[in-house]
N, C-alpha and C. Protein backbone atom coordinates (compact mmCIF):
# COMPACT_ATOMS: atom_id res chain seq x y z
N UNK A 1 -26.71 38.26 21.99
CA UNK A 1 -25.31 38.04 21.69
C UNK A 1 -24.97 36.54 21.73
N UNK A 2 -25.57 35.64 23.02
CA UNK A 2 -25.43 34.50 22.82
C UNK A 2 -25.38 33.69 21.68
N UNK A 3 -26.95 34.10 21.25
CA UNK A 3 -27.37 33.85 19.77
C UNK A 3 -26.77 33.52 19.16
N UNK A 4 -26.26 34.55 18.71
CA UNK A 4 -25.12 34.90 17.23
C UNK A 4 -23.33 34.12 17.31
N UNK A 5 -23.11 34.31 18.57
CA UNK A 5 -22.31 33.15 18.84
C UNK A 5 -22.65 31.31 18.64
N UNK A 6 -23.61 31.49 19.30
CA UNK A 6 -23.95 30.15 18.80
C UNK A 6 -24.13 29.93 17.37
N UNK A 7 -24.98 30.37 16.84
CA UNK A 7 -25.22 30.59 15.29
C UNK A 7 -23.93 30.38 14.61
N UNK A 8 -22.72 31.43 14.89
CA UNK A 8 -21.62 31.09 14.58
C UNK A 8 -21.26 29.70 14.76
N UNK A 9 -20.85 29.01 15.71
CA UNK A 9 -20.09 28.19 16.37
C UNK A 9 -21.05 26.86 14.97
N UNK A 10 -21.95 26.83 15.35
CA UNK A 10 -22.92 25.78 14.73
C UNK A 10 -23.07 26.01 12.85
N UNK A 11 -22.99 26.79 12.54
CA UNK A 11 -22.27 27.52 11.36
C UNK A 11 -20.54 26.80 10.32
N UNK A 12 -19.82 27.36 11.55
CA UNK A 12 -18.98 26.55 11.55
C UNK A 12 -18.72 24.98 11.53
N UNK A 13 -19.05 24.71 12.64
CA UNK A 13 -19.58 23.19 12.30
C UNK A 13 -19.86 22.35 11.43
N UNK A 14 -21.18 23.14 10.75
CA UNK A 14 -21.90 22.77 9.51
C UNK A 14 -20.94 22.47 8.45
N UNK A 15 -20.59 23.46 8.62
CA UNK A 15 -18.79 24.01 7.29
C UNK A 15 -18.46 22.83 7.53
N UNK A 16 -17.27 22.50 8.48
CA UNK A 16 -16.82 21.58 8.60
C UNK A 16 -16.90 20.08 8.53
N UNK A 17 -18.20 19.65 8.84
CA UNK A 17 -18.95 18.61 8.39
C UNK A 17 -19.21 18.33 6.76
N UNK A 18 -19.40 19.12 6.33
CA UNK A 18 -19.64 19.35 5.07
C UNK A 18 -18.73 18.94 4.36
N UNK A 19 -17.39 20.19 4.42
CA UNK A 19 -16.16 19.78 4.12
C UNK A 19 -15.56 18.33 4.10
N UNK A 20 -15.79 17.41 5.38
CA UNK A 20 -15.13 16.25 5.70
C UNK A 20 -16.26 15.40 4.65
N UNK A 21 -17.31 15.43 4.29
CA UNK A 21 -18.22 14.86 4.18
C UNK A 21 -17.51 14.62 2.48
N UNK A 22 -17.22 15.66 1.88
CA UNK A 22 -16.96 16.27 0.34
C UNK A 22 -15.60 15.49 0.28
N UNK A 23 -14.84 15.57 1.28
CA UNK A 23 -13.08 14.48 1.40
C UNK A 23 -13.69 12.91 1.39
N UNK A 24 -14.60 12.85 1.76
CA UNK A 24 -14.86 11.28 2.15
C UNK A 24 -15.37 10.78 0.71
N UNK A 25 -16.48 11.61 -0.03
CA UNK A 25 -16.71 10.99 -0.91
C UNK A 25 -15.62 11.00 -1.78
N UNK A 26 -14.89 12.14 -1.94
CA UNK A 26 -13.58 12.06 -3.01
C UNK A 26 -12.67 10.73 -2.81
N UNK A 27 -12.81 10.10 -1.79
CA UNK A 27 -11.59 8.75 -1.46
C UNK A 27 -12.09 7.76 -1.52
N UNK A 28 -13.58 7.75 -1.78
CA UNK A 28 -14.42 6.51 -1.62
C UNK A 28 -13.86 5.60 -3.08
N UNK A 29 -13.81 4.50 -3.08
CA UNK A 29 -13.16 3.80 -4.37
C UNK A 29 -14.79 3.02 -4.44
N UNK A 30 -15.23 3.23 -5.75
CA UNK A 30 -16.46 2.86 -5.90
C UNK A 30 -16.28 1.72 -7.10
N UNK A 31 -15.18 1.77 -8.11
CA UNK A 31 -14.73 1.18 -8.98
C UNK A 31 -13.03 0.52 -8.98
N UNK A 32 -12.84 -0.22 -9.32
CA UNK A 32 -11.90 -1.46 -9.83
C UNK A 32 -11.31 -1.70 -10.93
N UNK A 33 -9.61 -1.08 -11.57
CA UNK A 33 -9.57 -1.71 -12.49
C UNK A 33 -8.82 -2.53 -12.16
N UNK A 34 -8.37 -3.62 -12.91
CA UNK A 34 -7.30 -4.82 -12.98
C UNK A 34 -6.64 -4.76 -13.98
N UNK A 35 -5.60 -4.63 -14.05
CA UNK A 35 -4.32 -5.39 -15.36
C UNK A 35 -3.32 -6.10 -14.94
N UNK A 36 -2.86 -6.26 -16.26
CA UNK A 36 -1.28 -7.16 -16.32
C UNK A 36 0.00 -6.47 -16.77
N UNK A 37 0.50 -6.78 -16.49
CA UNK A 37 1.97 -6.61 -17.40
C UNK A 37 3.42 -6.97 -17.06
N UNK A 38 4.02 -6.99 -17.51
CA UNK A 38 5.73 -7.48 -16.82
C UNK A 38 6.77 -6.57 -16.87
N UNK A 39 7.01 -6.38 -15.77
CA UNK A 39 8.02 -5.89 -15.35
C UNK A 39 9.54 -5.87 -15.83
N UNK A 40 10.44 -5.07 -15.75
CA UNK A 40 11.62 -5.72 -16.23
C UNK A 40 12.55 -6.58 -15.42
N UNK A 41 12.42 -6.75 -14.34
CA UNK A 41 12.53 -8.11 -14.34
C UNK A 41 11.86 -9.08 -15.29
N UNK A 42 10.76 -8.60 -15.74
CA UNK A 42 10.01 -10.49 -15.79
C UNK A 42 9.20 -10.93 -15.41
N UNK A 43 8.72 -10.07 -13.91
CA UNK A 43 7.77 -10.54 -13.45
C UNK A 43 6.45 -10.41 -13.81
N UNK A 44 5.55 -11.02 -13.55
CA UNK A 44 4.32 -10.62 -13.89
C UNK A 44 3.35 -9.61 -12.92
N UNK A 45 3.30 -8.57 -13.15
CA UNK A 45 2.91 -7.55 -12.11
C UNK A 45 0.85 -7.62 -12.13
N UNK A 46 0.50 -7.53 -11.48
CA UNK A 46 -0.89 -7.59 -10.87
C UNK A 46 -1.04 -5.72 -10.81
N UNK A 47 -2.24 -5.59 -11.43
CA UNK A 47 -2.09 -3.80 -11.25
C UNK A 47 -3.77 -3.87 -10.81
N UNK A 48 -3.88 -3.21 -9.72
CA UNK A 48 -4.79 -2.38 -9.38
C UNK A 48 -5.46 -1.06 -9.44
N UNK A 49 -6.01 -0.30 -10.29
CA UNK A 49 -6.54 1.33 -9.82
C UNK A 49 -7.76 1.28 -9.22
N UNK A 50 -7.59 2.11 -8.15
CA UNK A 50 -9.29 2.42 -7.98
C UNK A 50 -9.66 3.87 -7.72
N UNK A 51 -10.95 3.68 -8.59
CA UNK A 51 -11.88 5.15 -9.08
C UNK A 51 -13.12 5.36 -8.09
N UNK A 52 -12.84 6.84 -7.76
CA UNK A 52 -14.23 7.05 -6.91
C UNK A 52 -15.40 7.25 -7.74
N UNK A 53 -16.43 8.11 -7.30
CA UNK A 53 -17.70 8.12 -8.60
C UNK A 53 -18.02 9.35 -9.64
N UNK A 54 -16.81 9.67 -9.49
CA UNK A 54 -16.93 10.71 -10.84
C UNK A 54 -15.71 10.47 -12.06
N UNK A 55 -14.99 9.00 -12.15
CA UNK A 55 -13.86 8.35 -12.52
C UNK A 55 -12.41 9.02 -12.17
N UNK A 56 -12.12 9.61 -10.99
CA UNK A 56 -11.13 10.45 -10.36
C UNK A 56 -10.41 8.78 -9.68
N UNK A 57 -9.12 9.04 -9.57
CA UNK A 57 -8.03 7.94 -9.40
C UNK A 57 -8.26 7.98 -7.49
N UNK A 58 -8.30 6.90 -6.97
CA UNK A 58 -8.45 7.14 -5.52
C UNK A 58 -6.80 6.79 -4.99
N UNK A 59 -6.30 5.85 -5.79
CA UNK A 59 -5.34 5.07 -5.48
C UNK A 59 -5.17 3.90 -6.17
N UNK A 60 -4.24 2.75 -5.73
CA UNK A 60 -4.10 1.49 -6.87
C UNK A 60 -3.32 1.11 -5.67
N UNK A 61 -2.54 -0.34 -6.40
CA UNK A 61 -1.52 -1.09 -5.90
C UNK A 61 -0.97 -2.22 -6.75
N UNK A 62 -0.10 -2.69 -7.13
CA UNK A 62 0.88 -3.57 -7.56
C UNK A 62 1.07 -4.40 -6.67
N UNK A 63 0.91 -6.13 -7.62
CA UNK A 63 1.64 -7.07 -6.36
C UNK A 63 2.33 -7.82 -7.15
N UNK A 64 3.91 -8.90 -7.46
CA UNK A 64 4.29 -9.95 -7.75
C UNK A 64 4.41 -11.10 -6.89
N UNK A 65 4.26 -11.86 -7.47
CA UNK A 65 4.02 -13.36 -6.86
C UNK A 65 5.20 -14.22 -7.07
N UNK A 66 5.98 -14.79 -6.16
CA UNK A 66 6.57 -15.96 -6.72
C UNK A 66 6.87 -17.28 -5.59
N UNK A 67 7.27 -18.84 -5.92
CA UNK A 67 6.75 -19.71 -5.28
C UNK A 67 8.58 -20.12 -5.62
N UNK A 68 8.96 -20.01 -4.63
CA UNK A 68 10.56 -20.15 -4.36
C UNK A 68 11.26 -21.13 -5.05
N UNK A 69 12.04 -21.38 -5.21
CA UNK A 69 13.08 -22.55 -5.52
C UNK A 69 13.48 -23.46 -4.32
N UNK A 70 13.43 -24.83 -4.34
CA UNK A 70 14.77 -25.48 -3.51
C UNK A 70 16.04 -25.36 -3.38
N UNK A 71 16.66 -25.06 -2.28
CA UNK A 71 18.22 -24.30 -2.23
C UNK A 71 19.20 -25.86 -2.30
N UNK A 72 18.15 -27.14 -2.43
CA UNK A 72 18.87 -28.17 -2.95
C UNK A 72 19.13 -28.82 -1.47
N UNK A 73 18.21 -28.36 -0.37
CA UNK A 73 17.79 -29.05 0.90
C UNK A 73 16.98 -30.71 0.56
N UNK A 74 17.22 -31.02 1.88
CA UNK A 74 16.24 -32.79 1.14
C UNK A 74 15.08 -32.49 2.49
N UNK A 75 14.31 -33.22 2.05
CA UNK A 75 13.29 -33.21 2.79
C UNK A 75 12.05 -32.29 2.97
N UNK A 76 12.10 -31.46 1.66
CA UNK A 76 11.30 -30.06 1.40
C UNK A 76 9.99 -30.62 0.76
N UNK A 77 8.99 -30.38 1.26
CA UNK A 77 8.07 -30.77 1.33
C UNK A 77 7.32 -29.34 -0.14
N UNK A 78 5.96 -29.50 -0.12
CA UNK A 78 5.27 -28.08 -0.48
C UNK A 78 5.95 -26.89 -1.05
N UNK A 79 6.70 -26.01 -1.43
CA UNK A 79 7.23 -24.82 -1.59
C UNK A 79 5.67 -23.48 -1.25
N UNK A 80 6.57 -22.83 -0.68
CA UNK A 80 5.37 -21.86 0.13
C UNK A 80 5.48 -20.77 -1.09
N UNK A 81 4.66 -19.64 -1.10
CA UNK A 81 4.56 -18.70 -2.10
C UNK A 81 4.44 -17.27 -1.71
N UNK A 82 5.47 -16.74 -2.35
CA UNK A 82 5.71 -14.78 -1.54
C UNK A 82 4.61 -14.27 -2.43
N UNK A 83 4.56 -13.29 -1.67
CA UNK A 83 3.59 -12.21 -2.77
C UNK A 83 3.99 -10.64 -1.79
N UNK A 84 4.35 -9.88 -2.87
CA UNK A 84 4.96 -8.87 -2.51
C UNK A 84 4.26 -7.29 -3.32
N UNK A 85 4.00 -6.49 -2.60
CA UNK A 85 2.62 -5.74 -2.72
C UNK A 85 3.29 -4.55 -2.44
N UNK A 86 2.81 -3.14 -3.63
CA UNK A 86 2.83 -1.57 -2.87
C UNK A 86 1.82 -1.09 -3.08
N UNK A 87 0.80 -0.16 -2.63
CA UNK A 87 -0.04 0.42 -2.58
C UNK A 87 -0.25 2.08 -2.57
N UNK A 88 -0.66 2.70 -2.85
CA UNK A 88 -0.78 4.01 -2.67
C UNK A 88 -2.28 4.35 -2.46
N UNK A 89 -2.60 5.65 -1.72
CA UNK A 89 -3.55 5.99 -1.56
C UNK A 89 -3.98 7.25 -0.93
N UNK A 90 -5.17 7.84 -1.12
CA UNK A 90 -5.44 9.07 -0.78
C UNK A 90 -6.44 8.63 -0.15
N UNK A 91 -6.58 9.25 1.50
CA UNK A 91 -7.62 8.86 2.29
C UNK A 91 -7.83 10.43 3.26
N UNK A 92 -8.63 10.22 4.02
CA UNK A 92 -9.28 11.38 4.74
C UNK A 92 -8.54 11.22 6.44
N UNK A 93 -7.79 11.83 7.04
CA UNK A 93 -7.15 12.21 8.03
C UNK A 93 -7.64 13.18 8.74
N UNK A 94 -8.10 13.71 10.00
CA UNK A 94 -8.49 14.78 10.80
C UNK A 94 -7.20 15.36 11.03
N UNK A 95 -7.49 16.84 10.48
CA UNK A 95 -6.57 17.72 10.98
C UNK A 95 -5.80 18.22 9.39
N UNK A 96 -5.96 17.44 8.50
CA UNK A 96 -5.53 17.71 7.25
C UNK A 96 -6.52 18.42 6.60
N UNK A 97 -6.19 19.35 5.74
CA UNK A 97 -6.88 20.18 5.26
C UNK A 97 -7.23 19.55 3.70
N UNK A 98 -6.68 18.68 3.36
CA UNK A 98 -7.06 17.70 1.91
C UNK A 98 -6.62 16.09 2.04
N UNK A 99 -6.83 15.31 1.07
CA UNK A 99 -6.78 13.69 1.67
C UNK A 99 -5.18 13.91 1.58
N UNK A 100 -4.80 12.84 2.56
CA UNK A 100 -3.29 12.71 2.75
C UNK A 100 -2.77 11.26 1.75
N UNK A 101 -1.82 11.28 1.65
CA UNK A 101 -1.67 10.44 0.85
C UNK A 101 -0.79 9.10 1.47
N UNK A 102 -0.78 7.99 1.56
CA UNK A 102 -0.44 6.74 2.16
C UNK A 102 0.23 5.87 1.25
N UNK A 103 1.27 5.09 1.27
CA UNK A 103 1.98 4.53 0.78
C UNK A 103 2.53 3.63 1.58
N UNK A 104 1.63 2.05 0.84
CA UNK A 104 2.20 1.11 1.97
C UNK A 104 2.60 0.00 0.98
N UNK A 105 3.55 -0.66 1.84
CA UNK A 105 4.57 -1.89 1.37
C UNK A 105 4.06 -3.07 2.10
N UNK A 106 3.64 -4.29 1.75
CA UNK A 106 3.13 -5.38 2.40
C UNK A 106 3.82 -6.67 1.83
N UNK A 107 4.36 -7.47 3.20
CA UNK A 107 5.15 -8.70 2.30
C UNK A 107 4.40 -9.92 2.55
N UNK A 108 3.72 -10.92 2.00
CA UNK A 108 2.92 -11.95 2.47
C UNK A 108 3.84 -13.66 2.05
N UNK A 109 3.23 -14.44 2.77
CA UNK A 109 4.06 -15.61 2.73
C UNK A 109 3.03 -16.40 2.55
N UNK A 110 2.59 -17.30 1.19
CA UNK A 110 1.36 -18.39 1.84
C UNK A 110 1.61 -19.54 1.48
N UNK A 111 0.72 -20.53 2.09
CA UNK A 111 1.27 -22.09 1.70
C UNK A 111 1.30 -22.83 0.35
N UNK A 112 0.47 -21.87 -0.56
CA UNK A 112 0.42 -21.97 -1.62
C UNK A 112 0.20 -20.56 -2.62
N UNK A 113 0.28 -21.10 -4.12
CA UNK A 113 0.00 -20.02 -4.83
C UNK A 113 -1.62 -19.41 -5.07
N UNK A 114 -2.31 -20.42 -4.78
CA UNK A 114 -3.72 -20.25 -4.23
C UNK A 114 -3.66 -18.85 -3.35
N UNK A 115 -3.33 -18.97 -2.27
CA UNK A 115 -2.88 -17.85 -1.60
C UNK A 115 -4.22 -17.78 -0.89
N UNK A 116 -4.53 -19.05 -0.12
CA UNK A 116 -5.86 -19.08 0.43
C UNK A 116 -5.43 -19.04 1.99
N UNK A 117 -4.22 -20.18 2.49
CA UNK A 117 -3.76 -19.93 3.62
C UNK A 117 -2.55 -19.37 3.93
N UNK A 118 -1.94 -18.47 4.99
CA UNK A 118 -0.55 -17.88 5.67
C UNK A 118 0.53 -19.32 5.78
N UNK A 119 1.52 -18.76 5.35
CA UNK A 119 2.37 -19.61 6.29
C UNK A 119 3.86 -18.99 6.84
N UNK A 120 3.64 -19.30 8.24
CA UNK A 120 4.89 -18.43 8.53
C UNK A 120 6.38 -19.22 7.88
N UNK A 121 7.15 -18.08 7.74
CA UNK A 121 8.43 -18.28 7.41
C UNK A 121 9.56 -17.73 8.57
N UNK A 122 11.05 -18.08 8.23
CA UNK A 122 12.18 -17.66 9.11
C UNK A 122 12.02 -16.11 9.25
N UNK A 123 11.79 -15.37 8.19
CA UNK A 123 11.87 -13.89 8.44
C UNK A 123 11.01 -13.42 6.89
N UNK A 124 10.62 -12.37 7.55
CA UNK A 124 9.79 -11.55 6.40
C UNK A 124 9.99 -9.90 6.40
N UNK A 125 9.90 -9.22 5.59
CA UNK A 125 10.55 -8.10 5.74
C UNK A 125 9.67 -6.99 4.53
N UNK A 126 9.91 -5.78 4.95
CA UNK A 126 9.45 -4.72 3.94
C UNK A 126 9.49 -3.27 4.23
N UNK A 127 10.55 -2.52 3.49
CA UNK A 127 10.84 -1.07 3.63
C UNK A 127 10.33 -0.10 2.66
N UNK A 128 9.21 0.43 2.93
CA UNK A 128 8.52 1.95 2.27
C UNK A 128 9.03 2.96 1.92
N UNK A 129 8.95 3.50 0.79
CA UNK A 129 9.88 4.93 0.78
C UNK A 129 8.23 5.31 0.34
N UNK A 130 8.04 6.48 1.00
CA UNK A 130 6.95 7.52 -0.04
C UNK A 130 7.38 8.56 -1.00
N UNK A 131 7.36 8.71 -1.79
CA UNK A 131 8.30 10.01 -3.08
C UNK A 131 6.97 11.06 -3.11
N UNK A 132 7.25 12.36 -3.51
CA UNK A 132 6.38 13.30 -4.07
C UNK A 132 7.50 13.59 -4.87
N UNK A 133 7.35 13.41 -6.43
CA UNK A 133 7.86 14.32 -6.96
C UNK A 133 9.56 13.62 -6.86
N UNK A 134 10.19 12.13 -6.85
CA UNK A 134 11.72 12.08 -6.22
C UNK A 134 11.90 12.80 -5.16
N UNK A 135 11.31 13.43 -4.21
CA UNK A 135 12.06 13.83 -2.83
C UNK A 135 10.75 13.09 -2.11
N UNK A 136 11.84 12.38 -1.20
CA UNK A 136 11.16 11.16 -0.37
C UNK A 136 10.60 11.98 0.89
N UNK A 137 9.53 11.63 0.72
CA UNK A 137 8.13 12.27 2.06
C UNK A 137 8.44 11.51 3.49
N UNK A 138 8.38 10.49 3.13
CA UNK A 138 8.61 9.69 4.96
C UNK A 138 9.54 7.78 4.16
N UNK A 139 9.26 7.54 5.20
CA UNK A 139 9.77 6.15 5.25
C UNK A 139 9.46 5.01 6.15
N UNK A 140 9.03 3.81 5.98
CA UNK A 140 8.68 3.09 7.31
C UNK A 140 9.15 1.75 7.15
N UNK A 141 9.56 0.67 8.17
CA UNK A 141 9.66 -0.11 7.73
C UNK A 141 9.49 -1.30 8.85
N UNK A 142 9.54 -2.79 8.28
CA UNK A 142 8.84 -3.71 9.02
C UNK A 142 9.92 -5.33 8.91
N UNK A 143 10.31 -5.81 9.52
CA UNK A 143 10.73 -6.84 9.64
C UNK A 143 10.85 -7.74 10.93
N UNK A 144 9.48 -9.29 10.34
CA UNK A 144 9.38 -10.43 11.37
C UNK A 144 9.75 -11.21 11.22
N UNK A 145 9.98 -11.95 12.47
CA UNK A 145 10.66 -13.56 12.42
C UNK A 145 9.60 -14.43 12.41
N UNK A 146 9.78 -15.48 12.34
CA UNK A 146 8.47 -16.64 12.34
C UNK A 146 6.95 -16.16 12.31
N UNK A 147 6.91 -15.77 11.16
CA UNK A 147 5.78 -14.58 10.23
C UNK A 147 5.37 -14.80 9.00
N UNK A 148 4.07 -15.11 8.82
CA UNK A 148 3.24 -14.92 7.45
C UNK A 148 3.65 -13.48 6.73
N UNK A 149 3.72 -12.21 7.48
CA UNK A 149 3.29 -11.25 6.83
C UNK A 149 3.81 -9.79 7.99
N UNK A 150 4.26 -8.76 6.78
CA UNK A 150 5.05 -7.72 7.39
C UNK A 150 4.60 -6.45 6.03
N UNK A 151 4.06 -5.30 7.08
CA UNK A 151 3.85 -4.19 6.29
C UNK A 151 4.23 -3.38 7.02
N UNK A 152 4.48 -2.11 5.94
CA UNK A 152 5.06 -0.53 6.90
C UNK A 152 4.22 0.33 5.54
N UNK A 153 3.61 1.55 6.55
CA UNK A 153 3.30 2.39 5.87
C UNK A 153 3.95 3.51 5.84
N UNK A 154 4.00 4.15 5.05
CA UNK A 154 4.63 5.77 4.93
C UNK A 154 3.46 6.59 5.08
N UNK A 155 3.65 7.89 5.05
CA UNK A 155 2.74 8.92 5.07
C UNK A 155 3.16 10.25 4.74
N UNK A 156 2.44 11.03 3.74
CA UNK A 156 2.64 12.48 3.49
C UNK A 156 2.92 13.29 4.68
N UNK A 157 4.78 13.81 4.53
CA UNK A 157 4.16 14.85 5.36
C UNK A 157 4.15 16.09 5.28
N UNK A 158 3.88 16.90 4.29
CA UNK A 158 4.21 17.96 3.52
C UNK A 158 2.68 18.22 2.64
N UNK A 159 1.90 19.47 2.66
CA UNK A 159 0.70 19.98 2.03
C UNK A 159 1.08 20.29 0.78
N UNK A 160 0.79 19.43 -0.58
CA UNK A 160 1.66 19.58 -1.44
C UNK A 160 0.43 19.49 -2.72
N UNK A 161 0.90 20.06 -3.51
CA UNK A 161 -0.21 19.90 -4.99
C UNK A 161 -0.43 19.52 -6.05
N UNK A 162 -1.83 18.75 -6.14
CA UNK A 162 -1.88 17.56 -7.01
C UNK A 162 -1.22 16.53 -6.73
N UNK A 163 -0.42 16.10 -7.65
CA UNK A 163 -0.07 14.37 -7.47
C UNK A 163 1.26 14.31 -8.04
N UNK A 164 1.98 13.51 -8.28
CA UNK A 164 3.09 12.88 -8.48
C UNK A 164 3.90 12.03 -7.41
N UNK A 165 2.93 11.06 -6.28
CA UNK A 165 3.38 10.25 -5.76
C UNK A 165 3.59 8.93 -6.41
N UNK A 166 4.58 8.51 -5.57
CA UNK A 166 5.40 7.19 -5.68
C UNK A 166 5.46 6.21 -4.61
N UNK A 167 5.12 4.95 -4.06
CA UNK A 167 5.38 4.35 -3.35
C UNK A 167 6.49 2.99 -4.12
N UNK A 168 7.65 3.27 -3.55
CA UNK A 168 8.40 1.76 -4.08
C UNK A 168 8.65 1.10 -2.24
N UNK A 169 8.65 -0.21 -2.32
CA UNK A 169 8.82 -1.19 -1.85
C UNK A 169 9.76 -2.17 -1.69
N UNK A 170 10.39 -2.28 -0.84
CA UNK A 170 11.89 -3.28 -0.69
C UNK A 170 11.43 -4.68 -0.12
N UNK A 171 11.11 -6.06 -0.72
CA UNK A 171 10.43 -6.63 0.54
C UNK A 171 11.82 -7.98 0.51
N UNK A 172 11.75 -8.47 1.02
CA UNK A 172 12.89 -9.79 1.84
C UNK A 172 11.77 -11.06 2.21
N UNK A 173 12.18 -11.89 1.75
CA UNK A 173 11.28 -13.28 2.22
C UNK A 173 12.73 -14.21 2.33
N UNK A 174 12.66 -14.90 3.16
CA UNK A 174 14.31 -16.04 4.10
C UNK A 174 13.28 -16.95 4.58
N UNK A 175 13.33 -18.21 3.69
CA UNK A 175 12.68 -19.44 4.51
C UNK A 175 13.91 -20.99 4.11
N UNK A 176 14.34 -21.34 5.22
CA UNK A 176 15.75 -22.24 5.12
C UNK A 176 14.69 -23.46 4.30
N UNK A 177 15.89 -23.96 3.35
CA UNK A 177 15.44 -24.68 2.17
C UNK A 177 15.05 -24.04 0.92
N UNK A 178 15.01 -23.04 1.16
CA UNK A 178 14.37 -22.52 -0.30
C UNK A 178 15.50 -21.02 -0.58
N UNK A 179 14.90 -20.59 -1.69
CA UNK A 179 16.17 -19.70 -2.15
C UNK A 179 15.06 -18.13 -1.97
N UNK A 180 15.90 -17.36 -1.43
CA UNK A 180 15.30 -16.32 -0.32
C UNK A 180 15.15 -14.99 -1.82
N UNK A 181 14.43 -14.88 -1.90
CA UNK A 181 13.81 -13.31 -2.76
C UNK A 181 13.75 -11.92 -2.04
N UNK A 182 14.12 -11.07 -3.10
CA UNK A 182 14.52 -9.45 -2.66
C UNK A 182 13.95 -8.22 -4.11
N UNK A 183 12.78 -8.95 -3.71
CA UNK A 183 11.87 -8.31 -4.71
C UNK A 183 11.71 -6.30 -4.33
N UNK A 184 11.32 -5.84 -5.35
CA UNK A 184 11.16 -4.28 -5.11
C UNK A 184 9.99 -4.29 -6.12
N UNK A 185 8.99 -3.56 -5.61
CA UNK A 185 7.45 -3.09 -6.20
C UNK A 185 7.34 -1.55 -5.98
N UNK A 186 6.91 -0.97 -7.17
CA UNK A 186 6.51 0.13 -7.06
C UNK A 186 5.57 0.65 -7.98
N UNK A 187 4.63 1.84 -6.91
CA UNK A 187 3.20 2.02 -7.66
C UNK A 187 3.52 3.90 -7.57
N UNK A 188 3.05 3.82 -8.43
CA UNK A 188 2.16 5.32 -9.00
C UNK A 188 1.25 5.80 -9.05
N UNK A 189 1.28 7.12 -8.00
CA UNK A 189 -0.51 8.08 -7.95
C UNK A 189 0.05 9.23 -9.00
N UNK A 190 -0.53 9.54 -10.09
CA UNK A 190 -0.03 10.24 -10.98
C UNK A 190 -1.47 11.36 -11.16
């Protein structure tokens, strides 16, 4: 009787391993695309998808860039450069019975448009909505003072089917001397 219990138990297991094993490769992003395009604003949007290895969508992300104005301060040295980012994604969670889906908002500040080094600013900011479908899944949000960089993630919380997520993005960049941006980014898991 032991046996067969065990057998079971280890059985199970197997299953389950298996299972997680089959989620992991489905989220793995093995491929990269890149594009362009503009926004209506104007902006020039940065597009990301990435494909696992059977060309299945893992996720993507959107970023715009911009390198502030002088608010007509004297003594302004450099102008620093926002870059304002949403992301979406399907990843592997314990306890979920399929990949969950993630939706994050990231606001970055750097000393240049290079975007090689951080530089903190007065305040940095960024509010997540996650959508399935227009009805908003969660919400998160993030705002620092004397800060390079501020993200909030959302998260699925509802077992829901197929796709039609949305991550849009609210982000805020305030650095005295320069003229403060209130950019909104948003990406699509379709």
């Amino acid at each position: 009787m032991s046996f067969l219990v065990a057998s079971l138990v280890t059985g199970a297991s197997s299953a389950y391993a298996a299972e997680n094993t089959t989620l992991k490769d489905e989220a793995k992003t093995v491929e990269t695309i890149n594009s362009q395009y503009k926004d209506s604003a104007g902006n020039l949007v940065n597009e990301k998808t990435y494909l696992n290895e059977d060309g299945e969508v893992t996720g993507g992300e959107v970023e715009i860039g911009k390198s502030p104005t002088s608010d007509g301060g004297f003594g302004i040295m450099a102008a620093p450069h926002f870059s304002a980012n949403s992301k979406t994604s399907r990843q592997v969670e314990a306890g979920w019975i399929q990949l969950r889906v993630f939706g994050t908002g990231s606001s970055k500040a750097y000393t240049s448009s290079s975007k090689t080094s951080y530089k903190a600013i007065d305040s940095i900011g960024v509010n997540t909505i996650l959508y399935y479908n227009n009805t908003v899944e969660d919400t998160a949000s993030s705002t620092k003072s004397n800060s390079s960089t501020a993200a909030a993630t959302a998260k699925q919380e509802a077992i829901n089917c197929c796709f039609g997520y949305k991550t849009q993005s609210n982000h805020s960049f305030k650095e005295a001397g320069y003229s403060s941006w209130y950019p909104t980014t948003t990406h699509y898991l379709n």
